[in-house]
Protein backbone atom coordinates (compact mmCIF):
# COMPACT_ATOMS: atom_id res chain seq x y z
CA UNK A 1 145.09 57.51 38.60
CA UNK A 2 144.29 53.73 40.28
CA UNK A 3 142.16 54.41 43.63
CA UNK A 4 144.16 54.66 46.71
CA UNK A 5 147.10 55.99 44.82
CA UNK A 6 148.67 59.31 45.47
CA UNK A 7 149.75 62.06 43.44
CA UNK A 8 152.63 63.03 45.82
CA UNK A 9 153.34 66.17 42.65
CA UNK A 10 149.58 67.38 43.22
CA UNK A 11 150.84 70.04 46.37
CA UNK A 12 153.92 72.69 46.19
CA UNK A 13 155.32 71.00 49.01
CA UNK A 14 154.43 67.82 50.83
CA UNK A 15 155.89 66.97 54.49
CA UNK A 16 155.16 63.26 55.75
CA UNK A 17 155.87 63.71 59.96
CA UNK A 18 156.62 60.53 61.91
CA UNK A 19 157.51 60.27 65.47
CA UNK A 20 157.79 56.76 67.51
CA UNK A 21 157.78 58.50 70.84
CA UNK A 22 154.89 60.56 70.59
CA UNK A 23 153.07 58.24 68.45
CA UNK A 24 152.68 61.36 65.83
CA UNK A 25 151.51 60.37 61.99
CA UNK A 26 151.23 63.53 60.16
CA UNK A 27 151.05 65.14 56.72
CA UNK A 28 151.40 68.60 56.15
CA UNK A 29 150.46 69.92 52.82
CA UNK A 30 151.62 72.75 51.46
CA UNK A 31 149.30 74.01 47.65
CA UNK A 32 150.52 77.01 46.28
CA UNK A 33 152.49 79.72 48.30
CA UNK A 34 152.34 82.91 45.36
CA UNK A 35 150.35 85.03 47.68
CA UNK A 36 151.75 84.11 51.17
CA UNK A 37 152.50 81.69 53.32
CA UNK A 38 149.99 78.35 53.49
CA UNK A 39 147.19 79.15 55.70
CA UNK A 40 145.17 76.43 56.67
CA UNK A 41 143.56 74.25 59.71
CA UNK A 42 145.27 71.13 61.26
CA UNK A 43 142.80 68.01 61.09
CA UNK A 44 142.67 64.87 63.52
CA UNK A 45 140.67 62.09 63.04
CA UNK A 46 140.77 58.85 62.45
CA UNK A 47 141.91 57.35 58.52
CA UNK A 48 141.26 54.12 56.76
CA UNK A 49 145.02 54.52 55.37
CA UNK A 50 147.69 56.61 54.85
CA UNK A 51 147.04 57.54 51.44
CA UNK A 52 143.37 58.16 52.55
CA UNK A 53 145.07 61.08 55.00
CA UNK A 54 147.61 61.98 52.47
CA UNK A 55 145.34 62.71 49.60
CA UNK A 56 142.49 64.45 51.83
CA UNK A 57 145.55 67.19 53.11
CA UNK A 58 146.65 67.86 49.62
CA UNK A 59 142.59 68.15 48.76
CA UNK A 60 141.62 70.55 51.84
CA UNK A 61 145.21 72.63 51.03
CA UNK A 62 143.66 73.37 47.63
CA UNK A 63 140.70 74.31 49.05
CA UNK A 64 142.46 76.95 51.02
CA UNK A 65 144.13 78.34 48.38
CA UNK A 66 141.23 79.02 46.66
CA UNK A 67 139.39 80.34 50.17
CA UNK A 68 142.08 82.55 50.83
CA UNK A 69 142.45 83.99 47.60
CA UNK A 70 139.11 84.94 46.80
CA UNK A 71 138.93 86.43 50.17
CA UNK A 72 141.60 89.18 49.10
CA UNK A 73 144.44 88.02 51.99
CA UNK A 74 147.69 87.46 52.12
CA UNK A 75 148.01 83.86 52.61
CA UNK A 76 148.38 80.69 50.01
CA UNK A 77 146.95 77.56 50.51
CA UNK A 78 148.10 74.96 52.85
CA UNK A 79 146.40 71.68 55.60
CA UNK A 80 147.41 69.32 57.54
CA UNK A 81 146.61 66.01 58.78
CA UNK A 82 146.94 63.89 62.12
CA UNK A 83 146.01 60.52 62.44
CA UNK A 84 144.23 60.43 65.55
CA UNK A 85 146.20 59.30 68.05
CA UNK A 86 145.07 56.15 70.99
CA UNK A 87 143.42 57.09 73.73
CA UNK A 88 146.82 56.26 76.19
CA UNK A 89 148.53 58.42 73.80
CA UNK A 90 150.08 61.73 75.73
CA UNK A 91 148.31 64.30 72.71
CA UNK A 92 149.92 67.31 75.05
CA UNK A 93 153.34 65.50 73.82
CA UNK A 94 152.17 64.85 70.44
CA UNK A 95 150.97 68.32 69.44
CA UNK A 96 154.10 69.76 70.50
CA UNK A 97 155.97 66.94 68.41
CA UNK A 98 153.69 68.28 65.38
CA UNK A 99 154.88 71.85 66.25
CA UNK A 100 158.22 71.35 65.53
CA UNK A 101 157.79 70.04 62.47
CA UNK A 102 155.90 72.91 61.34
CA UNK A 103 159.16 75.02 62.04
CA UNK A 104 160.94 72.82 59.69
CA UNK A 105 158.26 74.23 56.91
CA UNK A 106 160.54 77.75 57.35
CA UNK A 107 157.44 79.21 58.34
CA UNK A 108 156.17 78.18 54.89
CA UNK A 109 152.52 76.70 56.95
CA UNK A 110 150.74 78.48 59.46
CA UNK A 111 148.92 76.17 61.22
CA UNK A 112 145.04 76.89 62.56
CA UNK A 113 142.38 75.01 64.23
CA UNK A 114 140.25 72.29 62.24
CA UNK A 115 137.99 69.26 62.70
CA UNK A 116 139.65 67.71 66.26
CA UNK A 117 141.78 69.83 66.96
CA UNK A 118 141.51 72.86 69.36
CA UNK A 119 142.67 76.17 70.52
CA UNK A 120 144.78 74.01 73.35
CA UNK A 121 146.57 72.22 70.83
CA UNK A 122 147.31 75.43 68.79
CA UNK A 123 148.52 76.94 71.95
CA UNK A 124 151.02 73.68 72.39
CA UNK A 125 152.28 73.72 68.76
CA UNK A 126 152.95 77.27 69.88
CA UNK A 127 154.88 76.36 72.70
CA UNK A 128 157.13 74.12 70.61
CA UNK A 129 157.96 77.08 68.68
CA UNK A 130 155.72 76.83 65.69
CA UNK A 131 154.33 80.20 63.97
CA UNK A 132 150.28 79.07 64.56
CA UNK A 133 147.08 80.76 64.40
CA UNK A 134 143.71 80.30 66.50
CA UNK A 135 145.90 79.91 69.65
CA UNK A 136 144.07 82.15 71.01
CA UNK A 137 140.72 82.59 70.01
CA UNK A 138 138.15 80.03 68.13
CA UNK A 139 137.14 81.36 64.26
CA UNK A 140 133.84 79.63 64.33
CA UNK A 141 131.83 82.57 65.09
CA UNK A 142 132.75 84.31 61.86
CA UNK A 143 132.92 81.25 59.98
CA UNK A 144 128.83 81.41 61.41
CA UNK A 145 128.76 85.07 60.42
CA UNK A 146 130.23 84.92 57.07
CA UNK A 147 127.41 81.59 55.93
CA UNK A 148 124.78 83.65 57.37
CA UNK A 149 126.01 86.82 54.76
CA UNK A 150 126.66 84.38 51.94
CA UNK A 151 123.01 83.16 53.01
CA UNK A 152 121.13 86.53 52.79
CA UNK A 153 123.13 87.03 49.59
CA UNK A 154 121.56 84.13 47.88
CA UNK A 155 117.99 84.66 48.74
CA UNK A 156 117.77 88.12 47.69
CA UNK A 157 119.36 86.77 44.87
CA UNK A 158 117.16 83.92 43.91
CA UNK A 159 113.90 85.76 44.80
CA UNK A 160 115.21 89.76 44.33
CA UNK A 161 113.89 90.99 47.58
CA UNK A 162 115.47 92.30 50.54
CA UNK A 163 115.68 90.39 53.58
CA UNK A 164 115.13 86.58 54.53
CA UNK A 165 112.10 86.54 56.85
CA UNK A 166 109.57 83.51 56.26
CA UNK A 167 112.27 81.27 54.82
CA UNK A 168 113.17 77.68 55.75
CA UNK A 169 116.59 77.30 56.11
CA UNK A 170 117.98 73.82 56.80
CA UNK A 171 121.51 73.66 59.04
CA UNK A 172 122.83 70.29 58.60
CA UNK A 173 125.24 70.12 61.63
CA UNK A 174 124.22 71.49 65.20
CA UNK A 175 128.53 72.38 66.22
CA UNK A 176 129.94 75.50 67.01
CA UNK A 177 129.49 77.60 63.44
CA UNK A 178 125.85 75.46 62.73
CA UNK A 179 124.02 76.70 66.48
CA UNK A 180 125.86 80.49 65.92
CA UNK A 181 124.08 80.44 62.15
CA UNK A 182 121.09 79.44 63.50
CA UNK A 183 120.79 81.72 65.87
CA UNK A 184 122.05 84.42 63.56
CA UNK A 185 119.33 83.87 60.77
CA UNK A 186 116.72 83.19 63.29
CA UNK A 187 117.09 86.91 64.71
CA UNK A 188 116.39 87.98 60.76
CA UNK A 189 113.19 85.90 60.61
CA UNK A 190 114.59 82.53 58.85
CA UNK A 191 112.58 79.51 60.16
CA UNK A 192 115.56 77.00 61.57
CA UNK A 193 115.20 73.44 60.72
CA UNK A 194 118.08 71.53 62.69
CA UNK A 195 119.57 68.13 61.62
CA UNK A 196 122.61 66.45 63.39
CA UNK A 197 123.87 63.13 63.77
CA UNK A 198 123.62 63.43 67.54
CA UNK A 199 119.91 63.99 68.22
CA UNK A 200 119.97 65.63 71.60
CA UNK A 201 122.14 68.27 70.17
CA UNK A 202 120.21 69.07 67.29
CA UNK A 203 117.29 69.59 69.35
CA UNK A 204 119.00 71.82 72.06
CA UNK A 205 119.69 74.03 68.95
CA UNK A 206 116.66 74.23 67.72
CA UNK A 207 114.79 74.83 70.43
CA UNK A 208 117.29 77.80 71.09
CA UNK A 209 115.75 79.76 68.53
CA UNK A 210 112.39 77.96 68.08
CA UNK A 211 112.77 75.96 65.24
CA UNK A 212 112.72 72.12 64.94
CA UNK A 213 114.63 69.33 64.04
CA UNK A 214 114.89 66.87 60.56
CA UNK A 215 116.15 63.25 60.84
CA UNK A 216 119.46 63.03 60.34
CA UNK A 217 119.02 60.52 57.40
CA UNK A 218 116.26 62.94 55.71
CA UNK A 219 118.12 65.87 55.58
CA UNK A 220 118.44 65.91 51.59
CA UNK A 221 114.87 64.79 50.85
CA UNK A 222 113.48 67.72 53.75
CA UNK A 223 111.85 70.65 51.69
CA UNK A 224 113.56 74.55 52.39
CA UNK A 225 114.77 77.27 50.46
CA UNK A 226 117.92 77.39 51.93
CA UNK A 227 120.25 73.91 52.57
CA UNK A 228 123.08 74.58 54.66
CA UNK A 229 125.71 71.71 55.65
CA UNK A 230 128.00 72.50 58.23
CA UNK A 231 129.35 69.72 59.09
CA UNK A 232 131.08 67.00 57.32
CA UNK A 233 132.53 67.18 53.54
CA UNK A 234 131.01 65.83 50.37
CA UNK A 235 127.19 65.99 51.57
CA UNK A 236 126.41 66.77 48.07
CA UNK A 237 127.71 63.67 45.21
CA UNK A 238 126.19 63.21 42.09
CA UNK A 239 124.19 59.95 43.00
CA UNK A 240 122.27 62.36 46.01
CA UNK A 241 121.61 65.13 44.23
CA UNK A 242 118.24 64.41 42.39
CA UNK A 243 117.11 64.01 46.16
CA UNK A 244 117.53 67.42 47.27
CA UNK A 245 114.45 69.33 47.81
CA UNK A 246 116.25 72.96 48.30
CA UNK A 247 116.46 75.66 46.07
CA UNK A 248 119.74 76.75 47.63
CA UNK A 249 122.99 75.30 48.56
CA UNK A 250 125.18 77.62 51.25
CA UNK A 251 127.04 76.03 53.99
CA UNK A 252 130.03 76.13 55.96
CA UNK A 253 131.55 72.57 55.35
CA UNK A 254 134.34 72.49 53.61
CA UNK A 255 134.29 70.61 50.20
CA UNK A 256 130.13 70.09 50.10
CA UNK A 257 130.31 68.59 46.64
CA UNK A 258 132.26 65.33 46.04
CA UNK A 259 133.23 66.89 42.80
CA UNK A 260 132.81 69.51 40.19
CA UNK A 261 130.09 67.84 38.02
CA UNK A 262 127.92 68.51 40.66
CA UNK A 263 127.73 71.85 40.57
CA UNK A 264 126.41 71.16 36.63
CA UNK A 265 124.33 69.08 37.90
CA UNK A 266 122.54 71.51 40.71
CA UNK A 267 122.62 74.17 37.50
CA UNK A 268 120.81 71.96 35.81
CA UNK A 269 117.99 71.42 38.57
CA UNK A 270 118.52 75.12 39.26
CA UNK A 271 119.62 74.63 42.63
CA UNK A 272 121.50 77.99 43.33
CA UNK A 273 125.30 76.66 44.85
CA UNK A 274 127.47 79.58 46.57
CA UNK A 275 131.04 77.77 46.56
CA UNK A 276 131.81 77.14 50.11
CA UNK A 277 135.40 78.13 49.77
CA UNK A 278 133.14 81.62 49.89
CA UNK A 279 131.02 81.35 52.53
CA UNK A 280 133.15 79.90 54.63
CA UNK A 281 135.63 81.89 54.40
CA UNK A 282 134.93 84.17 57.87
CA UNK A 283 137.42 82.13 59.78
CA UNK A 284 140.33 83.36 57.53
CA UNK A 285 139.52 86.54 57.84
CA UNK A 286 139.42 86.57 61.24
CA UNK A 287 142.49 84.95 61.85
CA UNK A 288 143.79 87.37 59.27
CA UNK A 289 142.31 90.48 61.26
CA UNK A 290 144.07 89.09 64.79
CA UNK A 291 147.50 88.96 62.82
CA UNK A 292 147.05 92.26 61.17
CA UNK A 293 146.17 94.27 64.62
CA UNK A 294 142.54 94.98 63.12
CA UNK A 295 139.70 96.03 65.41
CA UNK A 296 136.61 94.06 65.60
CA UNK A 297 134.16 96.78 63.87
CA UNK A 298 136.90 96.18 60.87
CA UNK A 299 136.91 92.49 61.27
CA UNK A 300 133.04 92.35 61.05
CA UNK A 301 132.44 94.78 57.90
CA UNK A 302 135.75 92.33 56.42
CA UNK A 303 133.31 89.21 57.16
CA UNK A 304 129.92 90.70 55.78
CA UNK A 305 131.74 91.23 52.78
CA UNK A 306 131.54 87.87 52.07
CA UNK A 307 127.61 88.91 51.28
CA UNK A 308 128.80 90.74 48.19
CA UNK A 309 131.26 88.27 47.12
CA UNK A 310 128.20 86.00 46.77
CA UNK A 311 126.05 88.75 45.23
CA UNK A 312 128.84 89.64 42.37
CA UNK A 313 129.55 85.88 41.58
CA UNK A 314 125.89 84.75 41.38
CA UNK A 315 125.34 87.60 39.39
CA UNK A 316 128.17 86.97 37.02
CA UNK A 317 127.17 83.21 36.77
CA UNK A 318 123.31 84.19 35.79
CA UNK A 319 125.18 86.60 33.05
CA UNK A 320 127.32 84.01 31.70
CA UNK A 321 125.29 80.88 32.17
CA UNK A 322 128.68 79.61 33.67
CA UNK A 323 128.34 77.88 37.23
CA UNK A 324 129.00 79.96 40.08
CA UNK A 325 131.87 77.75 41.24
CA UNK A 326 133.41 78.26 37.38
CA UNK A 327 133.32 81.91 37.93
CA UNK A 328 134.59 81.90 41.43
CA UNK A 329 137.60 79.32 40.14
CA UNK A 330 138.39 81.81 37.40
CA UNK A 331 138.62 84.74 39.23
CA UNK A 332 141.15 82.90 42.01
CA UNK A 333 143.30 81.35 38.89
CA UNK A 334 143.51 85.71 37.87
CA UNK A 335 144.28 86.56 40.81
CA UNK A 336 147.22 84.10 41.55
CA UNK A 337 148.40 84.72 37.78
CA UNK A 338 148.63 88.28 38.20
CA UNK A 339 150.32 87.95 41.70
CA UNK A 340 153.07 85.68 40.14
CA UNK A 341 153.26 87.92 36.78
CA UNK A 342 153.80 90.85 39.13
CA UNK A 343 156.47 88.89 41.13
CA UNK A 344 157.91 88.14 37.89
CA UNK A 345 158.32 91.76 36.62
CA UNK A 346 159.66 92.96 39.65
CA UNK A 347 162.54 90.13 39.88
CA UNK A 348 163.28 91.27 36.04
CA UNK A 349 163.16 95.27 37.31
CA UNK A 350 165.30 94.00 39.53
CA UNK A 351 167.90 91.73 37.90
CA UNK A 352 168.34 95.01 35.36
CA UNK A 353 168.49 97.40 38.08
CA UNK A 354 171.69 94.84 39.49
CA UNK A 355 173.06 94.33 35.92
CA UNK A 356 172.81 98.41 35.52
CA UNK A 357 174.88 98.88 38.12
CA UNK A 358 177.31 96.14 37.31
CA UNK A 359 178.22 98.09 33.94
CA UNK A 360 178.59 101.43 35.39
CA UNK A 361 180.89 100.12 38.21
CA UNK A 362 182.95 99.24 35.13
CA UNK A 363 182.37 101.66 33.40
């Protein structure tokens, strides 16, 4: 397919949103529904074109299905988009325009909080009417608590010991889930290196838990054990990654390589990658555990079992010589093929049970 064209039959169900008033340019994406309704995050920023917006919401939606999936809940796979509106723009207006076209979905997408967007503009896609998540409360603390398992995971993989004291681990990203990990593997004994594109904040974090701070420009080429980006996607492309100088790859940013060949590639250098549709996955869970009623002693042994995910699919990859991101995109295609085989059977149970009774009404 040419560059800058779009496979509009790549997502279940694709919604284009357009509102002169408000000023709104959305897409909503919707990838695969089999387990649940699409759960995913509602992005605004800025695009250099429509299809550029288009195709990264049908790319983050299949993201979530996998995310959400291998995570064991009851949701399918679904983003959104917003081009990021002027700065005279009423956004108050134009969130609440957005939320009503998430209604139209049939409640098909439940929106959450993503890269620009907050838990005030959940709250006014709520007010429109929309079914939404994080209107409440902000996932990124157990988005930070579920890297930090998949984190301690991989080193007691890689070097079979317990514990992660004395290692260098390198947070690319100094937001809300990169300061939270810090401070989280800092308390274990990890030495924090910091690197963000805003300097100042970078070194606020790192002198929070008494680490320091890497360029932002070095951050590949900086020697640890442990890389972890947490910030923007596709850190890792096939060009940059005979520059790394970790021996593991576990972050929080969504869509860390720019494609699959890369994770042959870091195999190959035997750079250990945890998929971060794995490690990122605390977010879900917690806005899985608010809509399910669970308490938080549930909600935190649900996150830290993103530790043993890891374990079990690193382990399964070192068994099969099969990437870890192969095994962990196997076991979601399973999963969705035995939800929509079980589906299957019980719309034939019940098509028979309706044709049984048919016949003996006739009878």
């Amino acid at each position: 397919m040419a560059e800058g064209t779009i496979d509009y039959w790549k997502s279940e169900q694709l919604v284009l949103c357009h509102d002169d008033a408000t000023g709104l340019r959305a897409a909503i994406a919707i990838n695969d529904t089999t387990l649940g309704p699409g759960l995913g995050g509602v992005r605004c920023v800025r695009y250099p074109s429509d299809s550029a917006a288009i195709t990264e919401a049908q790319r983050l939606a299949a993201a979530m299905t996998l995310k959400n999936a291998f995570a064991g809940l009851p949701y399918g796979g679904a983003k959104s988009v917003i081009e990021a509106p002027a700065p005279d723009i009423d956004r108050a207006a134009l969130m609440r325009r957005f939320g009503q076209f998430v209604i139209r979905t049939g409640g098909a997408y439940i929106p959450g909080v993503d890269m620009g967007t907050s838990v005030d503009d959940l709250q006014l896609m709520a007010d429109a009417g929309a079914e939404v998540s994080c209107n409440e409360e902000d996932p990124s603390p157990w988005t930070a608590v579920g890297v930090a398992a998949a984190v301690r995971a991989a080193i007691e993989h890689v070097d079979r010991r317990e514990g992660i004291d004395g290692t260098t681990v390198l947070i690319q990203g100094a937001g809300h889930v990169g300061a939270a990990l810090a401070a989280d593997l800092a308390a274990d004994g990890a030495r924090i290196l910091v690197a963000d594109i805003d300097g100042e904040r970078a070194a606020a974090v790192a002198a929070s838990v008494g680490g320091s701070t890497v360029a932002a420009d070095e951050v590949l080429s900086t020697p640890c054990d442990v890389l972890s980006p947490c910030s923007v996607a596709k850190v890792i492309t096939p060009e940059r990654v005979p520059l790394l100088a970790c021996r593991m790859l576990v972050g929080a940013a969504n869509d860390t390589l720019s494609d699959d060949v890369c994770a042959e590639l870091l195999a190959a250098r035997e750079i250990t990658y945890v998929p971060d549709f794995i490690s990122n996955a605390g977010g879900v869970i917690h806005i899985h555990s608010l809509r399910a009623g669970h308490d938080e002693p549930r909600l935190r042994a649900d996150v830290l079992r993103i530790g043993a995910r890891t374990h079990e699919v690193l382990e399964a990859a070192a068994a099969s010589g099969q990437t870890p991101l192969a095994v962990a995109v196997q076991r979601v295609r399973r999963i969705i093929a035995d939800a929509r085989d079980a589906s299957a059977g019980a719309r034939s149970s019940g098509a028979a049970r309706r044709e049984g009774d048919r016949t003996l009404s006739a009878a």
